[in-house]
C-alpha atoms as a PDB file:
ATOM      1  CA  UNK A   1    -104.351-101.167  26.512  1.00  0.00           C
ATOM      2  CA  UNK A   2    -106.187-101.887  23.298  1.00  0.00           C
ATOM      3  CA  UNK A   3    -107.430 -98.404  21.716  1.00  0.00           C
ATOM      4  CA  UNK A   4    -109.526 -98.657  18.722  1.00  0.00           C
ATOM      5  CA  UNK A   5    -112.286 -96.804  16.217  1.00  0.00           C
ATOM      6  CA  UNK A   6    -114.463-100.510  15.996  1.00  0.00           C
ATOM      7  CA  UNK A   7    -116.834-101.087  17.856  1.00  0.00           C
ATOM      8  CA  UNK A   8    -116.153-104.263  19.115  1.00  0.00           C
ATOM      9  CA  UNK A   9    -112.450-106.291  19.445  1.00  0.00           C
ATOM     10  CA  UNK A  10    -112.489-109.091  17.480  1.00  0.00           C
ATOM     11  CA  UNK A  11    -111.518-112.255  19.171  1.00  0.00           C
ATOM     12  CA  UNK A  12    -112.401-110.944  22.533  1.00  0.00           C
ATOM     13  CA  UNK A  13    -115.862-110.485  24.280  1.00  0.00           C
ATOM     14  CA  UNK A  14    -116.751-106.820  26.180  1.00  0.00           C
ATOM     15  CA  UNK A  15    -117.749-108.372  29.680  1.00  0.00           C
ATOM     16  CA  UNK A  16    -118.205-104.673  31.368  1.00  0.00           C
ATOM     17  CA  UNK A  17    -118.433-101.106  30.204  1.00  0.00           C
ATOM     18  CA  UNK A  18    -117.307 -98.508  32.118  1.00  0.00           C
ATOM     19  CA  UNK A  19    -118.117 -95.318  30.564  1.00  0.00           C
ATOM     20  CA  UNK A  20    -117.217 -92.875  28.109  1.00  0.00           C
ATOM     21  CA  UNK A  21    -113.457 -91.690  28.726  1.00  0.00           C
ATOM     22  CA  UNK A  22    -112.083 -88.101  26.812  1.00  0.00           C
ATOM     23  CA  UNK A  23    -108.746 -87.101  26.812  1.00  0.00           C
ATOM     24  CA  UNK A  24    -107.770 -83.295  25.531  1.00  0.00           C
ATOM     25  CA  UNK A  25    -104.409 -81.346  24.536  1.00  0.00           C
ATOM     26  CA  UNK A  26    -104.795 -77.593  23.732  1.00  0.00           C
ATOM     27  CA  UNK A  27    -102.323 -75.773  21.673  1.00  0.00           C
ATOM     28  CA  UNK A  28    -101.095 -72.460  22.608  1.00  0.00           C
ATOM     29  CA  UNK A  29    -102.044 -69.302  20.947  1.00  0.00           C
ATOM     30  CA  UNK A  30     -98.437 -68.398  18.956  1.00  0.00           C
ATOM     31  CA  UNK A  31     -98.608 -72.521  17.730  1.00  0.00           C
ATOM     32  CA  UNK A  32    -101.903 -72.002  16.071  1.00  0.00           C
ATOM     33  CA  UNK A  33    -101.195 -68.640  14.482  1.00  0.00           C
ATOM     34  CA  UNK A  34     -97.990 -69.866  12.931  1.00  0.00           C
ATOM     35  CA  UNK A  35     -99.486 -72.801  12.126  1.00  0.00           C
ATOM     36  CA  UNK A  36    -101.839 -70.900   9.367  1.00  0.00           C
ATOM     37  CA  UNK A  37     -99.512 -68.183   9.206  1.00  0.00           C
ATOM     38  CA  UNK A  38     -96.812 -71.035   7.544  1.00  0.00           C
ATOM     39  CA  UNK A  39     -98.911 -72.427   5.197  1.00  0.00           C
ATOM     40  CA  UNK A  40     -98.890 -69.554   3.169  1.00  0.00           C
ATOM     41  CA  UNK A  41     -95.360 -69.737   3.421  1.00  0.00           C
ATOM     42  CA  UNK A  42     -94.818 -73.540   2.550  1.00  0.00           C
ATOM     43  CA  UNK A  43     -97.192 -73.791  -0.400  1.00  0.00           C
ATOM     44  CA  UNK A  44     -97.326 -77.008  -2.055  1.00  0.00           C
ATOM     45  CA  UNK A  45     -95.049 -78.317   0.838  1.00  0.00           C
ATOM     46  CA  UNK A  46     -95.211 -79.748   4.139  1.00  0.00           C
ATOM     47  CA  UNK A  47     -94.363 -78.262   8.042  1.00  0.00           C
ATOM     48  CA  UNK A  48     -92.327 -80.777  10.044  1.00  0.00           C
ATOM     49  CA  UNK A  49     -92.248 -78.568  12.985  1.00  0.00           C
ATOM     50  CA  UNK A  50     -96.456 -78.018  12.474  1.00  0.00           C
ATOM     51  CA  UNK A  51     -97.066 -82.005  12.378  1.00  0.00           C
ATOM     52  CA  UNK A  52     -94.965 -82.907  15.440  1.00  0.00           C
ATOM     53  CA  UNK A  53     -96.647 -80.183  17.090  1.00  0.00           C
ATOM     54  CA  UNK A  54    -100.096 -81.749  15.951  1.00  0.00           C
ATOM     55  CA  UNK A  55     -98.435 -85.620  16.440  1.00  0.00           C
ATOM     56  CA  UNK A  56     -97.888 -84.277  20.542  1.00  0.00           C
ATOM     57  CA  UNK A  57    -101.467 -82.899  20.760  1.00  0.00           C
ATOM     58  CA  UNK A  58    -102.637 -86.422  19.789  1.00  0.00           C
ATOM     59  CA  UNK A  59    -100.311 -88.498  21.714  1.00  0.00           C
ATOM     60  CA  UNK A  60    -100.880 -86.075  25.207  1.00  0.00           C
ATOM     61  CA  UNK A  61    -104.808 -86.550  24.113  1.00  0.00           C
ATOM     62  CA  UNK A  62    -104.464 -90.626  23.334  1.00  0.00           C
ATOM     63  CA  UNK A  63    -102.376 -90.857  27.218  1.00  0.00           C
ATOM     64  CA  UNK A  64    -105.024 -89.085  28.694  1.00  0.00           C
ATOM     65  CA  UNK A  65    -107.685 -91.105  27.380  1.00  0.00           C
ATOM     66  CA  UNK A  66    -105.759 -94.485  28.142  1.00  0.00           C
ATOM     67  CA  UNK A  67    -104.842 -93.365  31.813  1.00  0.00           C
ATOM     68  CA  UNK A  68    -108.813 -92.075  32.390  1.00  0.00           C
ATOM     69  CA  UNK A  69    -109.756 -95.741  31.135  1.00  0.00           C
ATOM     70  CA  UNK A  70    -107.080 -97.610  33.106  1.00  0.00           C
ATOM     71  CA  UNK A  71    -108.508 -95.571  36.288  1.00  0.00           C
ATOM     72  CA  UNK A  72    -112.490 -96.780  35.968  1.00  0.00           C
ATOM     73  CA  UNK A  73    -110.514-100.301  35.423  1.00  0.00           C
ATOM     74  CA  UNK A  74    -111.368-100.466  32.082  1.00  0.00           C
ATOM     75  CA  UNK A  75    -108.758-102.637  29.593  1.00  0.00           C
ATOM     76  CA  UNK A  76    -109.510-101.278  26.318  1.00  0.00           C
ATOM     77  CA  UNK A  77    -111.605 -98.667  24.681  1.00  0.00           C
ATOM     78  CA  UNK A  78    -113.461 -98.900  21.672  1.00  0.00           C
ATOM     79  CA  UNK A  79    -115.430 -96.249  19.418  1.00  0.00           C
ATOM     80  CA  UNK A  80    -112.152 -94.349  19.859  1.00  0.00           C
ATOM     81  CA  UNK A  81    -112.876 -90.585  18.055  1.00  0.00           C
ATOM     82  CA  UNK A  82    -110.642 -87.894  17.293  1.00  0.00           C
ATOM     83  CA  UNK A  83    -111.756 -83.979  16.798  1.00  0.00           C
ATOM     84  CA  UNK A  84    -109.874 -81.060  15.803  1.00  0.00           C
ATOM     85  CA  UNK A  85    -111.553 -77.659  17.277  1.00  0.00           C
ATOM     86  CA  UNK A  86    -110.415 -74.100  17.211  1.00  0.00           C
ATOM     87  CA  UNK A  87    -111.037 -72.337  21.047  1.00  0.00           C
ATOM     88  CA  UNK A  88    -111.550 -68.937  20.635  1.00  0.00           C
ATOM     89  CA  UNK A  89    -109.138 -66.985  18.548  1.00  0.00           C
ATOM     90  CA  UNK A  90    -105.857 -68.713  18.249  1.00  0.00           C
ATOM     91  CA  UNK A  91    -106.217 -72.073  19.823  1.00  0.00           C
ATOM     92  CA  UNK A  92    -106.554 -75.330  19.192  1.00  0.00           C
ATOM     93  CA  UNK A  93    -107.421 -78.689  20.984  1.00  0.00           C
ATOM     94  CA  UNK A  94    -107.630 -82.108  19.982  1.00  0.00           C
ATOM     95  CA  UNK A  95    -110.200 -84.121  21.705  1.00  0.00           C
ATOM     96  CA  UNK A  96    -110.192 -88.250  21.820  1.00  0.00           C
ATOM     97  CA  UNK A  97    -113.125 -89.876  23.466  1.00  0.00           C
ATOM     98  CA  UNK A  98    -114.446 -93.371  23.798  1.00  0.00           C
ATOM     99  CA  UNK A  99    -116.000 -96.025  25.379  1.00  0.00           C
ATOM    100  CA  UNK A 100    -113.985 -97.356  27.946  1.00  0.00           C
ATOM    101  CA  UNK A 101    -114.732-101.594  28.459  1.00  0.00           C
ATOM    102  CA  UNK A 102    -113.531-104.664  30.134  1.00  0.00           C
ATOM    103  CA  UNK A 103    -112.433-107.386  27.423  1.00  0.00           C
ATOM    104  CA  UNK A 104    -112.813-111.311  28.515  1.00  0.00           C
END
Protein backbone atom coordinates (compact mmCIF):
# COMPACT_ATOMS: atom_id res chain seq x y z
CA UNK A 1 0.00 0.00 0.00
CA UNK A 2 1.31 3.40 -0.98
CA UNK A 3 1.48 5.71 2.31
CA UNK A 4 2.42 9.21 1.77
CA UNK A 5 2.42 13.10 3.24
CA UNK A 6 1.42 14.52 -0.70
CA UNK A 7 -1.48 15.04 -1.52
CA UNK A 8 -1.79 13.39 -4.58
CA UNK A 9 0.48 10.19 -6.15
CA UNK A 10 2.14 11.21 -8.96
CA UNK A 11 1.69 9.07 -11.96
CA UNK A 12 -1.52 7.68 -10.72
CA UNK A 13 -5.12 9.20 -10.65
CA UNK A 14 -7.38 9.01 -7.09
CA UNK A 15 -10.58 7.33 -8.70
CA UNK A 16 -12.41 6.95 -5.06
CA UNK A 17 -11.91 8.23 -1.56
CA UNK A 18 -12.81 6.40 1.18
CA UNK A 19 -12.36 8.33 4.23
CA UNK A 20 -10.07 9.49 6.73
CA UNK A 21 -8.19 6.37 8.36
CA UNK A 22 -6.09 6.93 12.06
CA UNK A 23 -4.00 4.52 13.45
CA UNK A 24 -2.65 4.99 17.32
CA UNK A 25 0.15 3.30 19.64
CA UNK A 26 0.26 4.48 23.31
CA UNK A 27 3.30 4.13 25.38
CA UNK A 28 3.17 2.93 28.83
CA UNK A 29 3.61 5.04 31.83
CA UNK A 30 7.39 3.70 33.13
CA UNK A 31 8.49 4.22 29.00
CA UNK A 32 7.59 7.83 29.10
CA UNK A 33 9.03 8.66 32.50
CA UNK A 34 12.36 7.13 31.64
CA UNK A 35 12.20 8.49 28.54
CA UNK A 36 12.65 12.24 30.11
CA UNK A 37 14.10 10.86 33.08
CA UNK A 38 17.29 9.62 30.54
CA UNK A 39 17.82 12.59 28.88
CA UNK A 40 19.18 14.17 31.70
CA UNK A 41 21.28 11.33 31.95
CA UNK A 42 22.55 11.11 28.22
CA UNK A 43 23.27 14.79 27.65
CA UNK A 44 24.66 15.64 24.42
CA UNK A 45 24.02 11.92 23.43
CA UNK A 46 21.50 9.76 22.03
CA UNK A 47 18.98 6.73 23.67
CA UNK A 48 18.94 3.65 21.44
CA UNK A 49 16.60 1.90 23.68
CA UNK A 50 14.24 5.46 23.72
CA UNK A 51 14.18 5.58 19.69
CA UNK A 52 13.27 1.92 19.09
CA UNK A 53 10.75 2.39 21.61
CA UNK A 54 9.49 5.58 19.63
CA UNK A 55 10.45 3.62 16.00
CA UNK A 56 7.59 0.68 17.45
CA UNK A 57 5.02 3.37 18.40
CA UNK A 58 5.24 4.54 14.75
CA UNK A 59 5.42 1.33 12.99
CA UNK A 60 2.23 -0.27 15.38
CA UNK A 61 0.56 3.35 14.42
CA UNK A 62 1.64 3.20 10.41
CA UNK A 63 0.05 -0.92 10.48
CA UNK A 64 -2.90 0.29 11.95
CA UNK A 65 -3.48 2.95 9.61
CA UNK A 66 -2.59 0.67 6.49
CA UNK A 67 -4.87 -2.30 7.76
CA UNK A 68 -7.96 0.45 8.58
CA UNK A 69 -7.37 1.61 4.81
CA UNK A 70 -7.01 -1.87 3.30
CA UNK A 71 -10.49 -2.65 5.20
CA UNK A 72 -12.74 0.44 3.52
CA UNK A 73 -10.82 -1.05 0.25
CA UNK A 74 -8.81 1.75 -0.06
CA UNK A 75 -5.09 1.18 -1.94
CA UNK A 76 -3.18 4.01 -0.73
CA UNK A 77 -3.46 6.91 1.59
CA UNK A 78 -2.35 10.24 1.10
CA UNK A 79 -2.09 13.45 3.47
CA UNK A 80 -0.43 10.88 5.75
CA UNK A 81 0.22 12.97 9.37
CA UNK A 82 2.07 12.05 12.30
CA UNK A 83 1.46 13.60 16.05
CA UNK A 84 3.24 13.11 19.16
CA UNK A 85 0.81 13.76 22.35
CA UNK A 86 1.36 13.30 26.02
CA UNK A 87 -2.08 11.45 27.75
CA UNK A 88 -2.32 12.45 31.06
CA UNK A 89 0.70 12.18 33.26
CA UNK A 90 3.16 9.72 31.93
CA UNK A 91 1.95 8.64 28.57
CA UNK A 92 2.43 8.98 25.29
CA UNK A 93 0.73 8.14 21.87
CA UNK A 94 1.58 8.60 18.44
CA UNK A 95 -1.25 9.22 16.16
CA UNK A 96 -1.06 8.73 12.07
CA UNK A 97 -4.10 9.72 10.13
CA UNK A 98 -4.97 10.15 6.50
CA UNK A 99 -7.00 10.03 3.71
CA UNK A 100 -7.57 6.71 2.66
CA UNK A 101 -8.16 6.52 -1.63
CA UNK A 102 -8.45 4.22 -4.51
CA UNK A 103 -5.50 4.89 -7.12
CA UNK A 104 -6.31 4.07 -11.05
Amino acid sequence: MIMTTTPSVEGHKITAYKGIVVGEAIMGANVVRDFFAGITDIIGGRSGAYESKLQDARDTAMHELEQRAAAVGANAVVGVDLDYEVVGDSMLMVSVSGTAVVLG
